[in-house]
C-alpha atoms as a PDB file:
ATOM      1  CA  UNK A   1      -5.198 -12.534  -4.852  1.00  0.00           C
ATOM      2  CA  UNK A   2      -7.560 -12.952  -1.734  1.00  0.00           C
ATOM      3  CA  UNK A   3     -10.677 -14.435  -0.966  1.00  0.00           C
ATOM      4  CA  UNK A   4     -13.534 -11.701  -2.007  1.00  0.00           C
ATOM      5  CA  UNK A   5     -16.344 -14.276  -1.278  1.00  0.00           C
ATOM      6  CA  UNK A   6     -15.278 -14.293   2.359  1.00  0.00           C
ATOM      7  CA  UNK A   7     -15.845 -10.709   3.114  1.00  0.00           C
ATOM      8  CA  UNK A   8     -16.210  -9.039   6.284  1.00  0.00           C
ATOM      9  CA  UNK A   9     -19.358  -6.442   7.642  1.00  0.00           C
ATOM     10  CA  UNK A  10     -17.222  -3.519   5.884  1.00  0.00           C
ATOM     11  CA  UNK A  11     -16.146  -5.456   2.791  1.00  0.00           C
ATOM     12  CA  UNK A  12     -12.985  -6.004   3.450  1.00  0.00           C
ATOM     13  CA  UNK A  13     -11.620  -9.771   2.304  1.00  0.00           C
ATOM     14  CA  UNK A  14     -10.754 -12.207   5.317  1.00  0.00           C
ATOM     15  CA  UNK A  15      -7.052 -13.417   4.624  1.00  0.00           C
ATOM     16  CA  UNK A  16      -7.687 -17.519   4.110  1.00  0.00           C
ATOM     17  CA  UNK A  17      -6.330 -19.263   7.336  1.00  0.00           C
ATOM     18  CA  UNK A  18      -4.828 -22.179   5.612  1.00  0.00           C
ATOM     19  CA  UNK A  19      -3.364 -21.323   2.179  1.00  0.00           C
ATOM     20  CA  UNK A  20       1.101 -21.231   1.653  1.00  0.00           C
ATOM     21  CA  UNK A  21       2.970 -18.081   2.549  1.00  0.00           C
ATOM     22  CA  UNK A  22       2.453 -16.052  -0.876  1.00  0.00           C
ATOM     23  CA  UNK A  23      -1.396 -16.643  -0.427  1.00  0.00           C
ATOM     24  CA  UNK A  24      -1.344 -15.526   3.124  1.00  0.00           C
ATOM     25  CA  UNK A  25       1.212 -12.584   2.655  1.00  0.00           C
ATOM     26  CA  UNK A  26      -0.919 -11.470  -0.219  1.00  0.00           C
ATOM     27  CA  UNK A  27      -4.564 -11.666   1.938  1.00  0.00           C
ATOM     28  CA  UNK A  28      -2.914  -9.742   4.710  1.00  0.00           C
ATOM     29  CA  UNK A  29      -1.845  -6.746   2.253  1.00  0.00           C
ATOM     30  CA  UNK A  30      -5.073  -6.766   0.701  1.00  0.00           C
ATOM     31  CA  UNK A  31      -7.028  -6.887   4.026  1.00  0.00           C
ATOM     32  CA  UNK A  32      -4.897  -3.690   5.030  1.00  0.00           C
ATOM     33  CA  UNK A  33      -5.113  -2.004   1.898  1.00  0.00           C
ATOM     34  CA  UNK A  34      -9.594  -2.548   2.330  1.00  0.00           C
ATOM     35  CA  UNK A  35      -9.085  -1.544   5.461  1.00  0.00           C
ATOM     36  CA  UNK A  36      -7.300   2.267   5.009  1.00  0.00           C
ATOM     37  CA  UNK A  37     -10.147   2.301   1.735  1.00  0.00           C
ATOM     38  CA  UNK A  38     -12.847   1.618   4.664  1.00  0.00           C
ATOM     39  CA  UNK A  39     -11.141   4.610   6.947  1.00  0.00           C
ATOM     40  CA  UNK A  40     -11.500   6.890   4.284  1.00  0.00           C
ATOM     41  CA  UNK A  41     -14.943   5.824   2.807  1.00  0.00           C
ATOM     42  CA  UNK A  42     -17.432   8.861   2.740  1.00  0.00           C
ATOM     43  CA  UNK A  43     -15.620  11.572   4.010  1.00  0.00           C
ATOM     44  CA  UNK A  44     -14.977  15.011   2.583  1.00  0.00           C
ATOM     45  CA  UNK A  45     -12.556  16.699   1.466  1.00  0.00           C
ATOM     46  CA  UNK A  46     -12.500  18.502   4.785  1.00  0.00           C
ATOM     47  CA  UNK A  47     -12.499  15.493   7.039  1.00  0.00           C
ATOM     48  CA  UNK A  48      -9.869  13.822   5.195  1.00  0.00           C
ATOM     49  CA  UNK A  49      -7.938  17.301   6.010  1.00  0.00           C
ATOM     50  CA  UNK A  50      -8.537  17.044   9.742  1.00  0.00           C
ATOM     51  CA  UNK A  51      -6.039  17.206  12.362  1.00  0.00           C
ATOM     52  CA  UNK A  52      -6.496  15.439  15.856  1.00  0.00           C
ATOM     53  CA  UNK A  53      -4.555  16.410  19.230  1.00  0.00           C
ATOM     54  CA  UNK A  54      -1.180  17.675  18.434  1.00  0.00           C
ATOM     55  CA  UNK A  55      -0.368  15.892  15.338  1.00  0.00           C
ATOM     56  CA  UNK A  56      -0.300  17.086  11.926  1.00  0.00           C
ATOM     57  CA  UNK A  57      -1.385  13.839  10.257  1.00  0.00           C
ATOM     58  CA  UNK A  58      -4.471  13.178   8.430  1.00  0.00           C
ATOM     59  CA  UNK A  59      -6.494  10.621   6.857  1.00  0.00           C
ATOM     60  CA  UNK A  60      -5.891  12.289   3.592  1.00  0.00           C
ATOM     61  CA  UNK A  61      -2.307  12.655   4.351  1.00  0.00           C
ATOM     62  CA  UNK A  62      -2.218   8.696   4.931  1.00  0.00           C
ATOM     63  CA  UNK A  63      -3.903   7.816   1.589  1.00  0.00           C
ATOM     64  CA  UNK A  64      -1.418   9.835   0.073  1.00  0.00           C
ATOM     65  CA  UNK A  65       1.502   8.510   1.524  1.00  0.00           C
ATOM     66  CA  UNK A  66       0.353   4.859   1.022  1.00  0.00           C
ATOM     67  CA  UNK A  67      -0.285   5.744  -2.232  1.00  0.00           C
ATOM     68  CA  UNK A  68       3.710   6.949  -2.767  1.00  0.00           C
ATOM     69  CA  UNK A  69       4.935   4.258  -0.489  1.00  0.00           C
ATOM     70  CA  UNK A  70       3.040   1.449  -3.013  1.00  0.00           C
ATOM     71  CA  UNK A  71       4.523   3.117  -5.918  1.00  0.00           C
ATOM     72  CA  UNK A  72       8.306   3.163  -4.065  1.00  0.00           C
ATOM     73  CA  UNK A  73       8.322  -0.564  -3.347  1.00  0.00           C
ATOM     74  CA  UNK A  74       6.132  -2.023  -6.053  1.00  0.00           C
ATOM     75  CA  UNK A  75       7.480   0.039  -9.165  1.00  0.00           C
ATOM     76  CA  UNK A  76      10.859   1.393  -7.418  1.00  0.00           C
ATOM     77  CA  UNK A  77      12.376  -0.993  -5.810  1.00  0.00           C
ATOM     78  CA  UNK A  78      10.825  -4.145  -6.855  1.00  0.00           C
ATOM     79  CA  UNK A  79      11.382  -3.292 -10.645  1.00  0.00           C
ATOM     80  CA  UNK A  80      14.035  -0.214 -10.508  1.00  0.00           C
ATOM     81  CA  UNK A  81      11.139   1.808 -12.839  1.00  0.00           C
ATOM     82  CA  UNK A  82      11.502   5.979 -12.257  1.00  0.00           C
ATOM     83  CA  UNK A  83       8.864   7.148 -10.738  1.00  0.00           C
ATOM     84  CA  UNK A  84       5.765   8.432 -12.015  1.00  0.00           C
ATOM     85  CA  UNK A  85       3.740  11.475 -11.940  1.00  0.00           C
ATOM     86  CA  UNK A  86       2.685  12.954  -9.229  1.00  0.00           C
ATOM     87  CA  UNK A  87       5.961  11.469  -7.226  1.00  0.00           C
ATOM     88  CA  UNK A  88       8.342  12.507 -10.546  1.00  0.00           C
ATOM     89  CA  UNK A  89       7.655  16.062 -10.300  1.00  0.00           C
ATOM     90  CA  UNK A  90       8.162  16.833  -6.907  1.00  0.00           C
ATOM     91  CA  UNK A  91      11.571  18.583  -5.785  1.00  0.00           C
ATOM     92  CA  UNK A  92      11.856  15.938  -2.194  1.00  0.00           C
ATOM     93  CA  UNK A  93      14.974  18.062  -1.164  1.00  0.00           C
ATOM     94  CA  UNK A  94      12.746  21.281  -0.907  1.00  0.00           C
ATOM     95  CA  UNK A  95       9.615  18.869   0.461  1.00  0.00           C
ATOM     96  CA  UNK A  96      10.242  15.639   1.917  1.00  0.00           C
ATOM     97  CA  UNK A  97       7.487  14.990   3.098  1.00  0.00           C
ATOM     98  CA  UNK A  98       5.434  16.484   0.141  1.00  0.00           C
ATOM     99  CA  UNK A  99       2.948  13.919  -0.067  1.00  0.00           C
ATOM    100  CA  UNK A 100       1.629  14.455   3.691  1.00  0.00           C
ATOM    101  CA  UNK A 101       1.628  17.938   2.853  1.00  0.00           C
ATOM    102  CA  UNK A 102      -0.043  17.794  -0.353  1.00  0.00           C
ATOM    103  CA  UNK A 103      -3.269  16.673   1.348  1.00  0.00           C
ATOM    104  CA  UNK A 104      -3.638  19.846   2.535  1.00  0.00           C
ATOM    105  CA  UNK A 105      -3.998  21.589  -0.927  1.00  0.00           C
ATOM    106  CA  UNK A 106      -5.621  18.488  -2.642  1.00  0.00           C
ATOM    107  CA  UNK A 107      -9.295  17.363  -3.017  1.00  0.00           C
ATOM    108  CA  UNK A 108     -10.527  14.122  -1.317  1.00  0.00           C
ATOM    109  CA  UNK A 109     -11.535  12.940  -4.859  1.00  0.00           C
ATOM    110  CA  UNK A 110      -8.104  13.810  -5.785  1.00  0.00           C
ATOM    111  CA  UNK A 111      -6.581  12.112  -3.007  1.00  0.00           C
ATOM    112  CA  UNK A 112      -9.106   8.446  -3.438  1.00  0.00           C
ATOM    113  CA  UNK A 113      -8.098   8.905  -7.056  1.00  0.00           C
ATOM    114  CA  UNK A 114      -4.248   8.933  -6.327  1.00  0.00           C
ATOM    115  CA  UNK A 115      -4.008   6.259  -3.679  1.00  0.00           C
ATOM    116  CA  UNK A 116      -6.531   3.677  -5.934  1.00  0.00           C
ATOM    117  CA  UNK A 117      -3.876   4.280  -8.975  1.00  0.00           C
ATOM    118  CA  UNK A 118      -1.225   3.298  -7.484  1.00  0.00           C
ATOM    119  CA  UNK A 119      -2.433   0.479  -5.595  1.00  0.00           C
ATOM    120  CA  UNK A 120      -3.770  -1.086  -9.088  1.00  0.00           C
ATOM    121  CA  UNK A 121      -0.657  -0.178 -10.801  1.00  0.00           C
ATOM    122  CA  UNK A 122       1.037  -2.064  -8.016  1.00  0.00           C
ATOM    123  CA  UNK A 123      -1.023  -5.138  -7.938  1.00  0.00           C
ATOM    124  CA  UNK A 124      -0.191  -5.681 -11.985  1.00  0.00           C
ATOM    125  CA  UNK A 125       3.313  -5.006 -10.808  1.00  0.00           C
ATOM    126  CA  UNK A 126       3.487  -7.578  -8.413  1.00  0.00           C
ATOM    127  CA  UNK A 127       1.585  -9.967  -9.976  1.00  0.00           C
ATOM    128  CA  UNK A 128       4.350  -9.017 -12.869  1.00  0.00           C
ATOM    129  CA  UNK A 129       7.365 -10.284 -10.394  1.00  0.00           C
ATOM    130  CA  UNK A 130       5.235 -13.327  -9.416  1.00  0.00           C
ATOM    131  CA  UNK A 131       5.101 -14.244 -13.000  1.00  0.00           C
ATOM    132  CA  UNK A 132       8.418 -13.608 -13.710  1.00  0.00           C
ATOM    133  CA  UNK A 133       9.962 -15.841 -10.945  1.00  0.00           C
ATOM    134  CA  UNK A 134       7.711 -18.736 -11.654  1.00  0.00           C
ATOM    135  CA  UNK A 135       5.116 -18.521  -8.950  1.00  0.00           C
ATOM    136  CA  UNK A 136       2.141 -17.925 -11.044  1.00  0.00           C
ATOM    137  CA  UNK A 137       2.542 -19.492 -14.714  1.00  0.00           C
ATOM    138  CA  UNK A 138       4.763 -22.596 -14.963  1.00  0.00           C
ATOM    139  CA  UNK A 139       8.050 -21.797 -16.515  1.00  0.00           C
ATOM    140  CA  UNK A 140       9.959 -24.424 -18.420  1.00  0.00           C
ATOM    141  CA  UNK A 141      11.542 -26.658 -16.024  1.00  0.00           C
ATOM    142  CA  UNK A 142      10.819 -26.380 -12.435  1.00  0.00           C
ATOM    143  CA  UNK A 143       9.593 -23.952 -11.181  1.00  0.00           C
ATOM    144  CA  UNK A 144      11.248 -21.331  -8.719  1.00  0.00           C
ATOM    145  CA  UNK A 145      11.850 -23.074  -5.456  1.00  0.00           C
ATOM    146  CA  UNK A 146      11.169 -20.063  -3.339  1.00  0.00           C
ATOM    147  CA  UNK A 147       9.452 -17.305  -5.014  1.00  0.00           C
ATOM    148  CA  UNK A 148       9.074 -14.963  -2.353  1.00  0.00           C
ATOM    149  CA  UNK A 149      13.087 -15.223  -1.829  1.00  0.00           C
ATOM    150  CA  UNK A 150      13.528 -13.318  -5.288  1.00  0.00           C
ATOM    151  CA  UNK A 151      15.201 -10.156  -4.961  1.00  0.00           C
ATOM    152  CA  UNK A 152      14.471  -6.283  -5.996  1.00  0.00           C
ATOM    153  CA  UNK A 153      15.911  -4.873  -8.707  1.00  0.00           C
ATOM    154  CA  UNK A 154      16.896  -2.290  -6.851  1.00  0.00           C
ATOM    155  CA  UNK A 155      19.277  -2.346  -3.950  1.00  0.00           C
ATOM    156  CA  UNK A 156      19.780  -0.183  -1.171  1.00  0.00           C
ATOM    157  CA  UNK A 157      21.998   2.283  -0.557  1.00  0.00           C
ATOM    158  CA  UNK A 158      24.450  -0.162   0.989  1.00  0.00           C
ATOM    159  CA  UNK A 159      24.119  -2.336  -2.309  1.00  0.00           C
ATOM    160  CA  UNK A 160      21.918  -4.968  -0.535  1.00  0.00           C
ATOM    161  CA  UNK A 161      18.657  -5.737  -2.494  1.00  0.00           C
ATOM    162  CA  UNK A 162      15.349  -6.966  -0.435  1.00  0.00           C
ATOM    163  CA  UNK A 163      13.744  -9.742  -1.118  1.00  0.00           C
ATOM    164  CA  UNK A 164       9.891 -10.289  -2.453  1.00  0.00           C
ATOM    165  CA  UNK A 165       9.154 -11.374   1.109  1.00  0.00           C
ATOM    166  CA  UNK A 166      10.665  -8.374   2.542  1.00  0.00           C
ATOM    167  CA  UNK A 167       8.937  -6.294   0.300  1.00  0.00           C
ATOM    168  CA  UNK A 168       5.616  -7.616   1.243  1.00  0.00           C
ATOM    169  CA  UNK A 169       6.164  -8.033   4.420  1.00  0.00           C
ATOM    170  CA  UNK A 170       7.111  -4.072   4.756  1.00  0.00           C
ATOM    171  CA  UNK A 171       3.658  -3.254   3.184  1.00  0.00           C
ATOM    172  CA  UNK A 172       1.886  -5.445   5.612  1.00  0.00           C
ATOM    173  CA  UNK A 173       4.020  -3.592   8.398  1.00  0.00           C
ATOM    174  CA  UNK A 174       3.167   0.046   6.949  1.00  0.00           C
ATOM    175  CA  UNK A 175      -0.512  -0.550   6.639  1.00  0.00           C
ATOM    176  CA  UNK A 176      -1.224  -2.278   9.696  1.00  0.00           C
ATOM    177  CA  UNK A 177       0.918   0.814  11.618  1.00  0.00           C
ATOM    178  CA  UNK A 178      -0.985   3.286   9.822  1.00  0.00           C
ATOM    179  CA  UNK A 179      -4.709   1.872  10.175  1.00  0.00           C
ATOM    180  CA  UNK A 180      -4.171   2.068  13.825  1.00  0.00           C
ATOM    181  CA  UNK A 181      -3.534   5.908  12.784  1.00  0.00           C
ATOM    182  CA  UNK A 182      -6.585   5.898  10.714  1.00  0.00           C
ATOM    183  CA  UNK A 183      -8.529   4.205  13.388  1.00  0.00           C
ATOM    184  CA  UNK A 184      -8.081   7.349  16.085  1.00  0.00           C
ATOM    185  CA  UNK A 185      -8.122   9.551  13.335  1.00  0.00           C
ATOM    186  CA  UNK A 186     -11.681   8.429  11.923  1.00  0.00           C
ATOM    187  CA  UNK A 187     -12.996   8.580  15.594  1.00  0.00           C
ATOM    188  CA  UNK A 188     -11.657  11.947  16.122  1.00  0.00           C
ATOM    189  CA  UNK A 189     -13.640  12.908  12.519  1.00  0.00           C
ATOM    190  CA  UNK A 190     -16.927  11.602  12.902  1.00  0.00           C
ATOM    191  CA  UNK A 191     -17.067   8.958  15.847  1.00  0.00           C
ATOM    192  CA  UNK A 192     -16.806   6.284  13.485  1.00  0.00           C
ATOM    193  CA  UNK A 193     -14.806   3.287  15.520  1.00  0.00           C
ATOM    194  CA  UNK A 194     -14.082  -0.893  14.460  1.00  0.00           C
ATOM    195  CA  UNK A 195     -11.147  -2.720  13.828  1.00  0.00           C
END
């Protein structure tokens, strides 16, 4: 998926700077993904419970709710799957937002354990769709002319379904929005700062 022999001083990959748009789409989520696993790295369970200023979010709270939004696009949407345990036992009328608060009540192993399960599960599903539309293993006949323009399974509420690009673009969006999160967040913990 991305370049591990280019890695950078906290082992994160470096997206290639001349590949197509799957390749680079692809580095950037990865790169994000290393990045929130770098923000996290070492800390206990109480750090990745703190709280900084007036905000209630944590760094545990972010690992779990990248871990539930991987699951909702990669498995949900992507591939209209139900959703899995922990996300299919949760009553979300009574707690919406029960996977920031479930950080609170959760172990850090717990947490790591969650978000690194479903961002493998969501990697094979991915690399699933790619497959599937042609832009991994030649299909007979020509192969898809634009992958990335396949669409989800599942459509929105207003019947419109997003495509593969969307989809991966979004990720890229949520992860880069909530590193800068983890960023101040990690500096609040310990005094640990970079990119």
């Amino acid at each position: 998926m991305s370049n591990v022999s280019n890695l950078d001083e906290q082992g994160r990959p470096e997206p290639e700077p001349a590949v197509g748009e799957l390749e680079t789409l692809l580095g950037y989520l990865e790169f994000h993904r290393a990045t929130l696993e770098w923000k996290t790295r070492g800390l206990s369970t109480e750090q990745l419970r703190r709280t900084t200023a007036a905000s209630s979010m944590t760094l545990g709270g972010l690992l779990m709710h990248m871990a539930y939004v991987e699951d909702h696009w990669f498995i949900g949407s992507l591939h209209d799957r139900e959703r899995m345990p922990p996300w299919s036992t949760v009553d979300w009328k009574a707690t919406p937002d029960w996977e920031w608060d479930s950080a609170h009540v959760m172990s850090g192993d717990d947490m790591r354990a969650q978000w690194t399960t479903s961002v493998e599960r969501c990697r094979a599903a991915l690399e699933e769709a790619l497959v599937a539309v042609g832009a991994r293993a030649p299909r007979s006949g020509d192969a898809a002319a634009d992958p990335l323009g396949a669409l989800a399974k599942r459509a929105f509420p207003n019947g419109e379904r997003p495509s593969l690009r969307w989809i991966l673009v979004h990720m890229v969006e949520e992860y880069a929005r909530h590193n800068g999160h983890a960023d101040l967040l990690r500096e609040a913990v310990d005094g640990e700062t970079g990119e």
